[in-house]
Structures are given as structure tokens and as C-alpha cells.
Protein backbone atom coordinates (compact mmCIF):
# COMPACT_ATOMS: atom_id res chain seq x y z
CA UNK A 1 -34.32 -9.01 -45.64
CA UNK A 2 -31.83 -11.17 -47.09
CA UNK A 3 -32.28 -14.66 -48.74
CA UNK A 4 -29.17 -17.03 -48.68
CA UNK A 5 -28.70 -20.44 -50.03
CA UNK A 6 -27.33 -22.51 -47.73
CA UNK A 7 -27.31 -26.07 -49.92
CA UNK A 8 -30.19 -27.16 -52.67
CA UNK A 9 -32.54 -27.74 -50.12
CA UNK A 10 -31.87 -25.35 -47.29
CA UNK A 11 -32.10 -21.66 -47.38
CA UNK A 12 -31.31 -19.25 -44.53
CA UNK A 13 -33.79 -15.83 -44.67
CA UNK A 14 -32.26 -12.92 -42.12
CA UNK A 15 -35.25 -10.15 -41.66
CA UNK A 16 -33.71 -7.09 -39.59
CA UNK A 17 -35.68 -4.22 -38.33
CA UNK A 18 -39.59 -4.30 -37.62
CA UNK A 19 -41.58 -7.13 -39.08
CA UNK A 20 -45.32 -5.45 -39.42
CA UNK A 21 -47.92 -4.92 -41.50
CA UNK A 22 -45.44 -2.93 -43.79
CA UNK A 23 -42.92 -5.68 -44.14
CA UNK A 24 -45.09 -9.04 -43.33
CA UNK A 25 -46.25 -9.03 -46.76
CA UNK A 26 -42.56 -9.13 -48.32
CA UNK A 27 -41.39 -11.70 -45.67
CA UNK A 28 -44.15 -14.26 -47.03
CA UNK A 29 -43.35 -13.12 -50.37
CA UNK A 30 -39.98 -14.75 -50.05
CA UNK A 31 -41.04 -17.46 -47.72
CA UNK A 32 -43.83 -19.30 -49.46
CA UNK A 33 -41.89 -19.97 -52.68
CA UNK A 34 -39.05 -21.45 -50.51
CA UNK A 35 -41.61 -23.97 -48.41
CA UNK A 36 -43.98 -24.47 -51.33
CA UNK A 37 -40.94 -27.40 -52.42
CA UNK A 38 -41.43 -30.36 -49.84
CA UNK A 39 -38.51 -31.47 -48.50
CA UNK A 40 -36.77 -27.83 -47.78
CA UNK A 41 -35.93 -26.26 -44.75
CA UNK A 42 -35.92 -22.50 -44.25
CA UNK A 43 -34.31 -20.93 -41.39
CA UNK A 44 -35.73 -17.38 -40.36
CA UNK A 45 -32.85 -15.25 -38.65
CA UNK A 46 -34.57 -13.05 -36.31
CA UNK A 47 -31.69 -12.12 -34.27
CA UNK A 48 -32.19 -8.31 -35.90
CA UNK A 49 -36.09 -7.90 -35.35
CA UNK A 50 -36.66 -5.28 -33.40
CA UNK A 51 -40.53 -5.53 -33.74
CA UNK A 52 -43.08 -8.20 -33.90
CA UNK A 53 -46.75 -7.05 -34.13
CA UNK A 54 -49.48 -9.43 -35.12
CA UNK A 55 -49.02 -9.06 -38.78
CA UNK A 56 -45.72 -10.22 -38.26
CA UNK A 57 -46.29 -13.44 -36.48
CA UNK A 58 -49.77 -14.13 -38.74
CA UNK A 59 -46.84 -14.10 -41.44
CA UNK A 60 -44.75 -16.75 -39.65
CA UNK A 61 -47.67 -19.07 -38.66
CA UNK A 62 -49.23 -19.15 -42.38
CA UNK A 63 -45.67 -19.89 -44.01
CA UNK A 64 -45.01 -23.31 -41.27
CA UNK A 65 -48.47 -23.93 -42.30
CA UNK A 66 -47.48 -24.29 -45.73
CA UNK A 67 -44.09 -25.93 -44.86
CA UNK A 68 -46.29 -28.28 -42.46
CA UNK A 69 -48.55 -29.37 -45.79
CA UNK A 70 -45.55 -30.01 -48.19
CA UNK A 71 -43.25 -31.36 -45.95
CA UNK A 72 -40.70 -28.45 -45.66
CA UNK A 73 -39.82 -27.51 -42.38
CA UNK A 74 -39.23 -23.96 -41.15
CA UNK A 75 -37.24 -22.85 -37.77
CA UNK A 76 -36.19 -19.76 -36.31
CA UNK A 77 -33.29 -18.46 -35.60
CA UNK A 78 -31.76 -16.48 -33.07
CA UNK A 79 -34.71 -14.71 -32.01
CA UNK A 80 -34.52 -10.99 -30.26
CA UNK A 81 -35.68 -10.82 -26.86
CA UNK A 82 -38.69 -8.77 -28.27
CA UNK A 83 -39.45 -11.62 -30.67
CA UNK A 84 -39.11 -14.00 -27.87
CA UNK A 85 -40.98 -12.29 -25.96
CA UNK A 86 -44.03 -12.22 -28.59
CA UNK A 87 -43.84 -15.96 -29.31
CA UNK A 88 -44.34 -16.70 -25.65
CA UNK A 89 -46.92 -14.28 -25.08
CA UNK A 90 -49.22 -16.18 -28.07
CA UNK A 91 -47.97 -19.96 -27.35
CA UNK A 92 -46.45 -19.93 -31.13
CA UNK A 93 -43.46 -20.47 -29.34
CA UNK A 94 -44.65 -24.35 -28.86
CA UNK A 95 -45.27 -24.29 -32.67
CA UNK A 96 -42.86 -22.72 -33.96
CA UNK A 97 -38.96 -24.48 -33.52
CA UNK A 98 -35.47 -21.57 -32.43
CA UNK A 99 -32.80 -22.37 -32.15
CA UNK A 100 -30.04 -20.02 -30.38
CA UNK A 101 -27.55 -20.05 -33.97
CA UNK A 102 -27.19 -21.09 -37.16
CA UNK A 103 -24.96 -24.15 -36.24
CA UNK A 104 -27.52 -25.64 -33.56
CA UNK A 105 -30.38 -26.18 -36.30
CA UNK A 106 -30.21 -30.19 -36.83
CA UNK A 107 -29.62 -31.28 -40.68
């Protein structure tokens, strides 16, 4: 997982590999701080998950939760097929904003 400042308030966060009960907890580790500030946006790159399991997208839901109470805003990006796949199967893809690339995400 890398964490990449994008401007002051935007912050792009590319996970790669599974995102599980091993990793969830060090994907919300990074996340919260970033959405805990109102007025950020944090854009998850999920083009290189290769695994979603429930921890994963528990992980995902409780960070646009927080985003959702302080006024940040949280999208994905990119998401694998897999990923896609997961988000569809649970309806967090209605929740949850992709967008296809980086350069699609609206300012």
C-alpha cells in the first residue's frame, strides 16, 4: 500500500495484492486519519487487488462512513474485475463511488 499526496486536501491510496483480514486492518490504519479532516478526498486505487473478502470491504464501508460524518469524501479507483465483482455482489457498489482512472474523479 502506498499513500500519495495529490494536493493539501486530496490524497491518492494504491493497495495491491489481497485486501483481507491480514491487510484490512493496515488499509484503515492509513485511511481514517486521511477522512477524519472534513473537506478531503481520498481516492482508493484498487486496480492491483487481487482479493476482496469481507474484511476487506467491512474496511472500505467503515472508512466512507467516517468520510460521510466529516465531510470528506472517498472514491475508488480503478477497481479489478474481482473487486468489481465483490461490490456488486453486496450492493456497496451503489454506496461506494469508481471511477475507471485517476483523471475521471471530479475535483
Amino acid at each position: 500500500m502506498h499513500v500519495r499526496p495529490l494536493s493539501a486536501d486530496r490524497h491518492l491510496v494504491t493497495v495491491v495484492g489481497a485486501l483481507d483480514l491480514h491487510t484490512a486492518s493496515r488499509l484503515a490504519d492509513a485511511l481514517q486519519p486521511l477522512v477524519l479532516t472534513g473537506g478531503h478526498s481520498v481516492l482508493v486505487d484498487l486496480s492491483d487487488v487481487t482479493f476482496l473478502d469481507s474484511t476487506g470491504l467491512t474496511c472500505l464501508i467503515a472508512v466512507y462512513r467516517t468520510a460521510r460524518s466529516t465531510g470528506a469524501r472517498v472514491a475508488l479507483i480503478a477497481p479489478s474485475e474481482r473487486v468489481r465483482r465483490m461490490l456488486a455482489l453486496t450492493g456497496t457498489d451503489q454506496v461506494l463511488h469508481s471511477y475507471g482512472t485517476l483523471d475521471s474523479v471530479p475535483d
